[in-house]
Protein backbone atom coordinates (compact mmCIF):
# COMPACT_ATOMS: atom_id res chain seq x y z
CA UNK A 1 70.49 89.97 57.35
CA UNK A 2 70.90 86.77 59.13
CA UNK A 3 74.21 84.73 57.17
CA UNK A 4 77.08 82.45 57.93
CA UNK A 5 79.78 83.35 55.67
CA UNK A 6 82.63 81.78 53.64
CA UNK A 7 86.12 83.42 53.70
CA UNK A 8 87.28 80.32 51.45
CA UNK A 9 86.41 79.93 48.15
CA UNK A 10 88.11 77.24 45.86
CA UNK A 11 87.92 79.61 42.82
CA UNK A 12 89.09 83.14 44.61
CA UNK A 13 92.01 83.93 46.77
CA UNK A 14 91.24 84.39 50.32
CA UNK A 15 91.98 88.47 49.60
CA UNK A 16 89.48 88.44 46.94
CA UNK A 17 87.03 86.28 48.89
CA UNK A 18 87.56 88.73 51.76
CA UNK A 19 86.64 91.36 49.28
CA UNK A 20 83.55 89.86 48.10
CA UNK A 21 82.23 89.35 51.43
CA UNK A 22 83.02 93.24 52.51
CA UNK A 23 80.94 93.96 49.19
CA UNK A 24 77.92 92.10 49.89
CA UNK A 25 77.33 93.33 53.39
CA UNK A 26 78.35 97.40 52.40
CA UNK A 27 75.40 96.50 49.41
CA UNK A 28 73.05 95.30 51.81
CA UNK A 29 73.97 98.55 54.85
CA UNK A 30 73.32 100.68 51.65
CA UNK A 31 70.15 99.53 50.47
CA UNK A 32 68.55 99.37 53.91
CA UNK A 33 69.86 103.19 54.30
CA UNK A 34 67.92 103.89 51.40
CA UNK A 35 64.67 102.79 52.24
CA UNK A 36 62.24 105.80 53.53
CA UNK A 37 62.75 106.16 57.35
CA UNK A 38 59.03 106.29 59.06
CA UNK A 39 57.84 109.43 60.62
CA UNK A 40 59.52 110.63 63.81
CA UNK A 41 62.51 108.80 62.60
CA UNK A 42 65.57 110.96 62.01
CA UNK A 43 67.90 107.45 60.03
CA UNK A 44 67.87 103.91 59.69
CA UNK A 45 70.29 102.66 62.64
CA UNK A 46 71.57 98.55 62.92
CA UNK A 47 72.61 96.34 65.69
CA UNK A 48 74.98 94.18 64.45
CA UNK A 49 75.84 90.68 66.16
CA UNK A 50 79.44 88.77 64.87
CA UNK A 51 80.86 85.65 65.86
CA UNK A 52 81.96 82.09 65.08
CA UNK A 53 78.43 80.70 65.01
CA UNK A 54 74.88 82.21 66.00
CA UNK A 55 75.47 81.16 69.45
CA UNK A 56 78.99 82.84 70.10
CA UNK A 57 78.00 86.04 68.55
CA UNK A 58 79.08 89.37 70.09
CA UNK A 59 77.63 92.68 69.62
CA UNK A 60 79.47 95.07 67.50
CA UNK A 61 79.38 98.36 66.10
CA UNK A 62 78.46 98.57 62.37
CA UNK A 63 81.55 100.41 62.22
CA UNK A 64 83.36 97.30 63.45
CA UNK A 65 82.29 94.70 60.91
CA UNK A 66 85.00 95.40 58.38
CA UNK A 67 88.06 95.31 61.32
CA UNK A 68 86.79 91.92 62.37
CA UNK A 69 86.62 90.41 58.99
CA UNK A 70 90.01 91.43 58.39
CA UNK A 71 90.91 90.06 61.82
CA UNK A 72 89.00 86.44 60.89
CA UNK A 73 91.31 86.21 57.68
CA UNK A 74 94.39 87.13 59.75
CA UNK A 75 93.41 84.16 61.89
CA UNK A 76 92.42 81.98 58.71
CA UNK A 77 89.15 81.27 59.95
CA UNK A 78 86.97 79.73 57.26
CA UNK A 79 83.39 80.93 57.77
CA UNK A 80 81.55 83.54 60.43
CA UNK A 81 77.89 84.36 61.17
CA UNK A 82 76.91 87.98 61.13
CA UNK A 83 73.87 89.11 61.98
CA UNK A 84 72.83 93.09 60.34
CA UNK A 85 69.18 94.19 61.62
CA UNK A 86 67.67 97.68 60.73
CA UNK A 87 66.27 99.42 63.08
CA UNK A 88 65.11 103.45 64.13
CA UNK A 89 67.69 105.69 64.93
CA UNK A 90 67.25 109.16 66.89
CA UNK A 91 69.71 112.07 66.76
CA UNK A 92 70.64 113.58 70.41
CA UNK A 93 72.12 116.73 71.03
CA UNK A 94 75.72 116.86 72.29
CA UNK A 95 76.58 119.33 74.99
CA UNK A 96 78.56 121.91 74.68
């Protein structure tokens, strides 16, 4: 997923618009977790890129996407790219 998004909407509050966007990207993690990993894959894994624009966009964890949105709407910022691709993840073993 490649999108610019709008945290204004003239028929939502900005809370609810917030919401919305939150939604659509947890519907679109989900459905790409869903999808049958390839062999020698142990789960799907995504880099995630977030910013003002495509070129101003930082890489974040996909555990960081819902902080920063909140943190855009503190700021009242009215639209931000994200960028979600899919791609093989690996377990490794932790030492003990």
């Amino acid at each position: 997923m490649k999108k610019s998004f709008n945290l204004t909407a003239p028929n939502k509050t900005p809370e609810r618009q917030t919401d919305s966007v939150k939604h659509e990207i947890k519907k679109y993690i989900t459905r790409e977790q869903r999808k049958s990993v390839p062999a020698n894959v142990d789960f799907w894994d995504f880099d995630c890129k977030m910013g003002d624009d495509v070129e101003n966009a930082a890489v974040i964890h996909v555990s960081e996407i819902n902080k920063n949105i909140d943190a855009l709407a503190v700021e009242q910022k009215e639209t931000f790219y994200l960028e979600v691709l899919a791609k093989p993840g690996h377990r490794t073993n932790k030492k003990k």
